[in-house]
Structure formats: C-alpha cells, structure tokens
PDB file of N, CA and C in Angstrom:
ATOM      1  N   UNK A   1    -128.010-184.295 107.015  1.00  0.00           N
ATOM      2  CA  UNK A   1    -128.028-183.481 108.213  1.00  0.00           C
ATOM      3  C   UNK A   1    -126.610-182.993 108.516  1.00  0.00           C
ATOM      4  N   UNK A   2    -126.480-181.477 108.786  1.00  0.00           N
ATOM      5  CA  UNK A   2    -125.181-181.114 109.040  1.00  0.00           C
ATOM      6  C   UNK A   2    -125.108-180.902 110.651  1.00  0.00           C
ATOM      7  N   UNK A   3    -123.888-181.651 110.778  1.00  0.00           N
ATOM      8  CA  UNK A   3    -123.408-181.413 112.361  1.00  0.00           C
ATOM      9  C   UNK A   3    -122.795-180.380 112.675  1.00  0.00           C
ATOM     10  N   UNK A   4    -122.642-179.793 114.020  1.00  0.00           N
ATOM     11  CA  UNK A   4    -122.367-178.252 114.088  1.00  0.00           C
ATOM     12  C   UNK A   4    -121.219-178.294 115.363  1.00  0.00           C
ATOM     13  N   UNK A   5    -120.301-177.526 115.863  1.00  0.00           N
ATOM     14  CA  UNK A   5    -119.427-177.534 116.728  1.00  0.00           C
ATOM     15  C   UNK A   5    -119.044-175.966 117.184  1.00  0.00           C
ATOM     16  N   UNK A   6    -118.831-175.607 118.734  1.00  0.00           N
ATOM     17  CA  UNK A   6    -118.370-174.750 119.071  1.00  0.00           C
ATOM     18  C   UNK A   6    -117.088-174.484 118.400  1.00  0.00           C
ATOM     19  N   UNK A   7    -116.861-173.200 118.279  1.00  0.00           N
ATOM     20  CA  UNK A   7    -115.345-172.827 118.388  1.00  0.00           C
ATOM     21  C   UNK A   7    -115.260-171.019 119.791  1.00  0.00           C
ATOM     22  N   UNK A   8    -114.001-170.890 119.664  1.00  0.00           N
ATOM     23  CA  UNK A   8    -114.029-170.054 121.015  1.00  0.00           C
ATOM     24  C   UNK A   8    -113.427-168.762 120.478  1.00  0.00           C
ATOM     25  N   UNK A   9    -113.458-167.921 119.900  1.00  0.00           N
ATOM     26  CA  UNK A   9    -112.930-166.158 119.743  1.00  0.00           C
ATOM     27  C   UNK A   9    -113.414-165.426 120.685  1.00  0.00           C
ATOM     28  N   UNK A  10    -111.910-164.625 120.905  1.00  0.00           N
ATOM     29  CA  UNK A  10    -111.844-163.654 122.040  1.00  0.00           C
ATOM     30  C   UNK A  10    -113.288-162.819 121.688  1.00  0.00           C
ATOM     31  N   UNK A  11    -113.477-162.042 122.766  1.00  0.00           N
ATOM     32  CA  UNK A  11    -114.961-161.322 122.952  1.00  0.00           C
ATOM     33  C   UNK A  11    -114.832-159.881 122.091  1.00  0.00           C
ATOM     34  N   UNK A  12    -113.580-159.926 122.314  1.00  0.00           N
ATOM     35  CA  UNK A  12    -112.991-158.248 121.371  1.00  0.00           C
ATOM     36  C   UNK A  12    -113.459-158.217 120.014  1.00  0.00           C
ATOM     37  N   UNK A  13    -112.898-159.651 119.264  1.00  0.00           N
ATOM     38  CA  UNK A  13    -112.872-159.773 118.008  1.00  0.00           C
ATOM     39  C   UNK A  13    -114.350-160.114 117.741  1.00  0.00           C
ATOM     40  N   UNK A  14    -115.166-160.828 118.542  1.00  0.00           N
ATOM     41  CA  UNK A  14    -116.736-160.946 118.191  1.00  0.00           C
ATOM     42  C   UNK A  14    -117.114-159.703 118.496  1.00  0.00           C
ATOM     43  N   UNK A  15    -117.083-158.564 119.008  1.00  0.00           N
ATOM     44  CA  UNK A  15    -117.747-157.650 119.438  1.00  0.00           C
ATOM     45  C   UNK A  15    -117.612-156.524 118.143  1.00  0.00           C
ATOM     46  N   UNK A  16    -116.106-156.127 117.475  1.00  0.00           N
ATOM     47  CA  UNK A  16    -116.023-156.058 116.328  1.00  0.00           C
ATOM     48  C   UNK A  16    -116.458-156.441 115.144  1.00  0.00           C
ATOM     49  N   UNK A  17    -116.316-158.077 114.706  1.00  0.00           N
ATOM     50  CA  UNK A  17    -117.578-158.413 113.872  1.00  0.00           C
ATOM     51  C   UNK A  17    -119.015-157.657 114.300  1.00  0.00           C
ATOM     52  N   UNK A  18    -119.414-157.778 115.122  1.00  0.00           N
ATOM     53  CA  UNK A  18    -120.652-157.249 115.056  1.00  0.00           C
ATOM     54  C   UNK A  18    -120.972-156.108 114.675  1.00  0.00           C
ATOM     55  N   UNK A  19    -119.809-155.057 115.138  1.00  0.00           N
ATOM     56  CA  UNK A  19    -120.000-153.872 114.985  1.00  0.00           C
ATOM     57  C   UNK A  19    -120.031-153.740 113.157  1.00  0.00           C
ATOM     58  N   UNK A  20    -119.070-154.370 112.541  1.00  0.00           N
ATOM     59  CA  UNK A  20    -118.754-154.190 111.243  1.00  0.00           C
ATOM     60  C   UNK A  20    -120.096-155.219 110.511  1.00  0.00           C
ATOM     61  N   UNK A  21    -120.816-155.648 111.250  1.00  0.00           N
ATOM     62  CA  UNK A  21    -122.155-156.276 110.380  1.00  0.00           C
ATOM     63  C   UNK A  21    -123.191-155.479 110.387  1.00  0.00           C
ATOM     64  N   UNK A  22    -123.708-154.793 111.781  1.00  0.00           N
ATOM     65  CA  UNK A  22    -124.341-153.596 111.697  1.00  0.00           C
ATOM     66  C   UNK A  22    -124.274-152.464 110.840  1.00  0.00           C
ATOM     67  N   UNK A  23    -122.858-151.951 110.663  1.00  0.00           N
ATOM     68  CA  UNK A  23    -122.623-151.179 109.365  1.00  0.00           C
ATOM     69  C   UNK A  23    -122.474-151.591 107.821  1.00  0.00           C
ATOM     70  N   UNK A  24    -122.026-152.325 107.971  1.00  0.00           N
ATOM     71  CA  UNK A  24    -121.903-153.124 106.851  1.00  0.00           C
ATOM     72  C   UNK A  24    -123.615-153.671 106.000  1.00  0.00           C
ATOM     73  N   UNK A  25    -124.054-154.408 107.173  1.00  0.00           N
ATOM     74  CA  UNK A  25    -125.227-155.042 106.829  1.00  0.00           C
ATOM     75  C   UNK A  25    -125.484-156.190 105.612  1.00  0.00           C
ATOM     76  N   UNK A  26    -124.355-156.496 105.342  1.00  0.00           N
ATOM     77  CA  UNK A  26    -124.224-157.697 104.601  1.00  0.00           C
ATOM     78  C   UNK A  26    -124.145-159.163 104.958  1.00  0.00           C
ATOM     79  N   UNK A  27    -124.177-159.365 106.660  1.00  0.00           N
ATOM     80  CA  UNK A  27    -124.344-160.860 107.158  1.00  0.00           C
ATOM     81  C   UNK A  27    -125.519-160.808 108.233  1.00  0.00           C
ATOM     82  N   UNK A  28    -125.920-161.747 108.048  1.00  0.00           N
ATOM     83  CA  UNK A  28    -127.348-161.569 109.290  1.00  0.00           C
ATOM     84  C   UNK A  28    -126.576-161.868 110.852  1.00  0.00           C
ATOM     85  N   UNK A  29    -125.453-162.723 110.790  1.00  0.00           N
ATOM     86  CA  UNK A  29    -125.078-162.761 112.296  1.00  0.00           C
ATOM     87  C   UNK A  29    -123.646-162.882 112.091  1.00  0.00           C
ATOM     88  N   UNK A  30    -123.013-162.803 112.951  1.00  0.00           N
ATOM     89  CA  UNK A  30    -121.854-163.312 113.698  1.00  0.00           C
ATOM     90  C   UNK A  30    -120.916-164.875 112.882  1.00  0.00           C
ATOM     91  N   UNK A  31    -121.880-165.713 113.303  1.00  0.00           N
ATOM     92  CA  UNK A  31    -122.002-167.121 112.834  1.00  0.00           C
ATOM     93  C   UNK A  31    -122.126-166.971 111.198  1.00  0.00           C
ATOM     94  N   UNK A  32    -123.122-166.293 110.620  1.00  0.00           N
ATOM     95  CA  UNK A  32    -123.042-166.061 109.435  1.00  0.00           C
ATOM     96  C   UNK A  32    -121.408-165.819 108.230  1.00  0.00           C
ATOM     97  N   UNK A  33    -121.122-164.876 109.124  1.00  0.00           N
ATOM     98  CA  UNK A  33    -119.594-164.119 108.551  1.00  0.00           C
ATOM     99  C   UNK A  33    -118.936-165.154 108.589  1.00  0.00           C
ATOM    100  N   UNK A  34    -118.532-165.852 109.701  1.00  0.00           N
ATOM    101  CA  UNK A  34    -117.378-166.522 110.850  1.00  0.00           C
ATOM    102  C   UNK A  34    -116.969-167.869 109.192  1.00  0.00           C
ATOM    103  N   UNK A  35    -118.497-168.768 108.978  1.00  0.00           N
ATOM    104  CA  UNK A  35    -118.425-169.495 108.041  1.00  0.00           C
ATOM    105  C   UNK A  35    -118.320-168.643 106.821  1.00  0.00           C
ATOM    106  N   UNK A  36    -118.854-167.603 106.302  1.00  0.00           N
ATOM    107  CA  UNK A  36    -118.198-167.457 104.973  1.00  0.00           C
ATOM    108  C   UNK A  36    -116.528-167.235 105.102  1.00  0.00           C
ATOM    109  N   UNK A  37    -116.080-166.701 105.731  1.00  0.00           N
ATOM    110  CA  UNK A  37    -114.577-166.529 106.168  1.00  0.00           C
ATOM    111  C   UNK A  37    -113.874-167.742 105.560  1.00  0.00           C
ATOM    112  N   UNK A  38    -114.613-168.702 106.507  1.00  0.00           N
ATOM    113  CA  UNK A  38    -113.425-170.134 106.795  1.00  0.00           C
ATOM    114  C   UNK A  38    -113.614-170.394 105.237  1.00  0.00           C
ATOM    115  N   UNK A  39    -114.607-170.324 105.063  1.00  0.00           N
ATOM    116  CA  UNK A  39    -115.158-171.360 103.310  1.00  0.00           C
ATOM    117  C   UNK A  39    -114.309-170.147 102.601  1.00  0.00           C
ATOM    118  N   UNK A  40    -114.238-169.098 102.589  1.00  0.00           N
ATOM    119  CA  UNK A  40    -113.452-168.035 101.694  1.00  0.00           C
ATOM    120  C   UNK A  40    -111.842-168.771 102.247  1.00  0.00           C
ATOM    121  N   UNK A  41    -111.261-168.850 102.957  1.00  0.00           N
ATOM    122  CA  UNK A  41    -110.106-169.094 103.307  1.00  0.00           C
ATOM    123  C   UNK A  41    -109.658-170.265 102.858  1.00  0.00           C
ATOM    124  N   UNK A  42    -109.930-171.172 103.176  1.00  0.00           N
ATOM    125  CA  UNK A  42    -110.144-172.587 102.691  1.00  0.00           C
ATOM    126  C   UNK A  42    -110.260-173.221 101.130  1.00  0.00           C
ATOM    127  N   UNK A  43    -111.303-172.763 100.880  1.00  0.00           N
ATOM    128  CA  UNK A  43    -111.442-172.701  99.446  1.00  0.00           C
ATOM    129  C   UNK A  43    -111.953-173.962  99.099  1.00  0.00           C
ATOM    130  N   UNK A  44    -112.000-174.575  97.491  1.00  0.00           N
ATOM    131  CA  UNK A  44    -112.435-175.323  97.049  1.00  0.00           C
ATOM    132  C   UNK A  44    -112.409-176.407  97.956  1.00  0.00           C
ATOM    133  N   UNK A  45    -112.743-177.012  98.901  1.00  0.00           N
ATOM    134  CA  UNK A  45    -112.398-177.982  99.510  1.00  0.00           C
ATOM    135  C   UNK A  45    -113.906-178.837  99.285  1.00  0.00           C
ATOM    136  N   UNK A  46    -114.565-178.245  99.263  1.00  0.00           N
ATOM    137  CA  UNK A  46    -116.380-178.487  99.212  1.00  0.00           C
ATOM    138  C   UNK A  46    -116.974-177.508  98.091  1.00  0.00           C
ATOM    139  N   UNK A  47    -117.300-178.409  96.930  1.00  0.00           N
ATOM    140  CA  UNK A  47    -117.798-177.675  95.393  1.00  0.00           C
ATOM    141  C   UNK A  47    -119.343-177.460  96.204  1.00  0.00           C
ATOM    142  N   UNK A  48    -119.739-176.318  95.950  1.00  0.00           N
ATOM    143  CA  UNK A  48    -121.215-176.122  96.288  1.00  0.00           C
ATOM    144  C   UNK A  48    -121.995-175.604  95.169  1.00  0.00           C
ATOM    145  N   UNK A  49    -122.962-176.031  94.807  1.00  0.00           N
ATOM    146  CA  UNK A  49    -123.473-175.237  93.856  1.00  0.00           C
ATOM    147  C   UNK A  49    -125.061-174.664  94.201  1.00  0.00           C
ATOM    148  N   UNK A  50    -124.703-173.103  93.644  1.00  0.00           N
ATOM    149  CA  UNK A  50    -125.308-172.296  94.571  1.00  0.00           C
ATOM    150  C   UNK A  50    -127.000-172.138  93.689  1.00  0.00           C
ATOM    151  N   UNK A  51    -128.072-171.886  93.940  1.00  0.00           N
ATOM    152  CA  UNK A  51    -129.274-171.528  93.193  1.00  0.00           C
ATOM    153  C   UNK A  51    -129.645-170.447  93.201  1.00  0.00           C
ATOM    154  N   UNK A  52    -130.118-170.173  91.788  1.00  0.00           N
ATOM    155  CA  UNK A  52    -130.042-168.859  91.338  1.00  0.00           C
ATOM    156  C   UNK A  52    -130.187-167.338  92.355  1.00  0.00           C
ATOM    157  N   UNK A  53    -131.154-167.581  93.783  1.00  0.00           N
ATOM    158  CA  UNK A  53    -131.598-166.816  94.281  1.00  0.00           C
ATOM    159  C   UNK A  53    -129.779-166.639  95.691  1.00  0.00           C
ATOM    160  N   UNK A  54    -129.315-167.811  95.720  1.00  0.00           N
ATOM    161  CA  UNK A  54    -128.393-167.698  96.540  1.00  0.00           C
ATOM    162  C   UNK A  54    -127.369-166.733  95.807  1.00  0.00           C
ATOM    163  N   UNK A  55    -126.707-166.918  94.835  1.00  0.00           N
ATOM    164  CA  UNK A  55    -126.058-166.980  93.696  1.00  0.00           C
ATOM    165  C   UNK A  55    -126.193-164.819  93.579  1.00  0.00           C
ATOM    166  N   UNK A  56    -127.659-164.373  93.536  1.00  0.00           N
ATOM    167  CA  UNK A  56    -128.069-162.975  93.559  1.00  0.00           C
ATOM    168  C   UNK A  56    -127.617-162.157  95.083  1.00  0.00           C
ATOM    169  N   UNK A  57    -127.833-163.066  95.912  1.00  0.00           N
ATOM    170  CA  UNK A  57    -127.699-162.616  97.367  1.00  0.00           C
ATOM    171  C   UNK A  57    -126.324-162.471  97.448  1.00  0.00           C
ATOM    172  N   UNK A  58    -125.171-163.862  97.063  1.00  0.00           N
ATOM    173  CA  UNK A  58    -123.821-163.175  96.836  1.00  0.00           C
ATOM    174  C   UNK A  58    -123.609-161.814  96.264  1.00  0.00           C
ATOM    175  N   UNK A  59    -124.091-162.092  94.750  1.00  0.00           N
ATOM    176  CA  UNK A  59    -123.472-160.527  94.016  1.00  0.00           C
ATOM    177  C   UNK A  59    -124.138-159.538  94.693  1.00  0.00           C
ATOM    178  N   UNK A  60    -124.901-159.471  95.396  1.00  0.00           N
ATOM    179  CA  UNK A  60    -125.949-158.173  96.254  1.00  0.00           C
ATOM    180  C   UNK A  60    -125.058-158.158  97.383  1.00  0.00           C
ATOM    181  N   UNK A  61    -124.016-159.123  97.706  1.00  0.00           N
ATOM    182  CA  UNK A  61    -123.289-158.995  99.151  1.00  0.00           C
ATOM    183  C   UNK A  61    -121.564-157.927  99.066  1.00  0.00           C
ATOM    184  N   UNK A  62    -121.274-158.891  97.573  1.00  0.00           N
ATOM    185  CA  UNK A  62    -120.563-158.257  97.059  1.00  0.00           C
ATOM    186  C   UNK A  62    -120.348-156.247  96.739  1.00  0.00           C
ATOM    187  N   UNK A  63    -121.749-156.333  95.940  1.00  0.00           N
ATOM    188  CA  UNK A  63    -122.162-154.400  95.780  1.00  0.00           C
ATOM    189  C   UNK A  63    -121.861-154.023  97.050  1.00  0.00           C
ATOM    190  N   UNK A  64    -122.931-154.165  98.075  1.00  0.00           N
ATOM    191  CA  UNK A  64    -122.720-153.782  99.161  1.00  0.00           C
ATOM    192  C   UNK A  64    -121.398-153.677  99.453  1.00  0.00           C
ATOM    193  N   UNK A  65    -120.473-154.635  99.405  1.00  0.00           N
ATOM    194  CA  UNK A  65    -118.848-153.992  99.918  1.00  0.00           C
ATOM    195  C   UNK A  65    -117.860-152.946  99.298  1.00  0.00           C
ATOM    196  N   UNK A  66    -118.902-153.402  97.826  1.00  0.00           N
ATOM    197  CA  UNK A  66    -117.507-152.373  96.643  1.00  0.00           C
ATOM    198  C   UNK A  66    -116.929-153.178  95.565  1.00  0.00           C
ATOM    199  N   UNK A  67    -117.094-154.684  96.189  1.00  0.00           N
ATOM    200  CA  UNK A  67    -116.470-155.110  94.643  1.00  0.00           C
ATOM    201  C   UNK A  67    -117.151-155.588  93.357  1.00  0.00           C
ATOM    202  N   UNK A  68    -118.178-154.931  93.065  1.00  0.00           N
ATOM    203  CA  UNK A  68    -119.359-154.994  92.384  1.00  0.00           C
ATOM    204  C   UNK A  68    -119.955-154.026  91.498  1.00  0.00           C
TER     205      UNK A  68
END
C-alpha cells in the first residue's frame, strides 16, 4: 500500500500545468505530471519495472511531445 502526502504550489503554477495538459494532453491530471516530474528529476532512486502496456503509454507520451 502506497502512502500519499500533500505538498503546496502556488495557484499560478498549478493553473499553468493545467493549461499545458489540456493542450498537450499527455497527463490525465495535475497530480499525474507533478509525480512524473519528481521521478524524472530524481531519478534512479526507485528501479520500476514497467509492463508492456505501461512501457507503450510512455513512448505514446513521448510522440505526443516530439521526442519520438
């Protein structure tokens, strides 16, 4: 079971994410992005290994931006 915790960003910078997920359309929420970020930033800290269908949804997240 994973435990979960607030964190607090200004309303500007959430209101932006949003805007750039709507266009974008590559994260389903807010919360979505916020954690790929940290785990992109962070890095290997936690090996995950992804299944095949997750694994497609990356490279499909990827196209969508351009680096694909």
């Amino acid at each position: 079971m994973t435990n979960y915790v607030t964190i607090s960003i200004p309303e500007e910078l959430y209101r932006r994410a949003e805007k750039w997920i709507k266009e974008n359309g590559s994260f389903s929420s807010v919360d979505e992005l916020i954690k790929f970020l940290i785990e992109e930033f962070i890095g290997g800290e936690t090996e995950e290994v992804y299944t095949p269908e997750q694994e497609e949804e990356i490279k499909e997240r990827l196209r969508r931006l351009g680096y694909l």
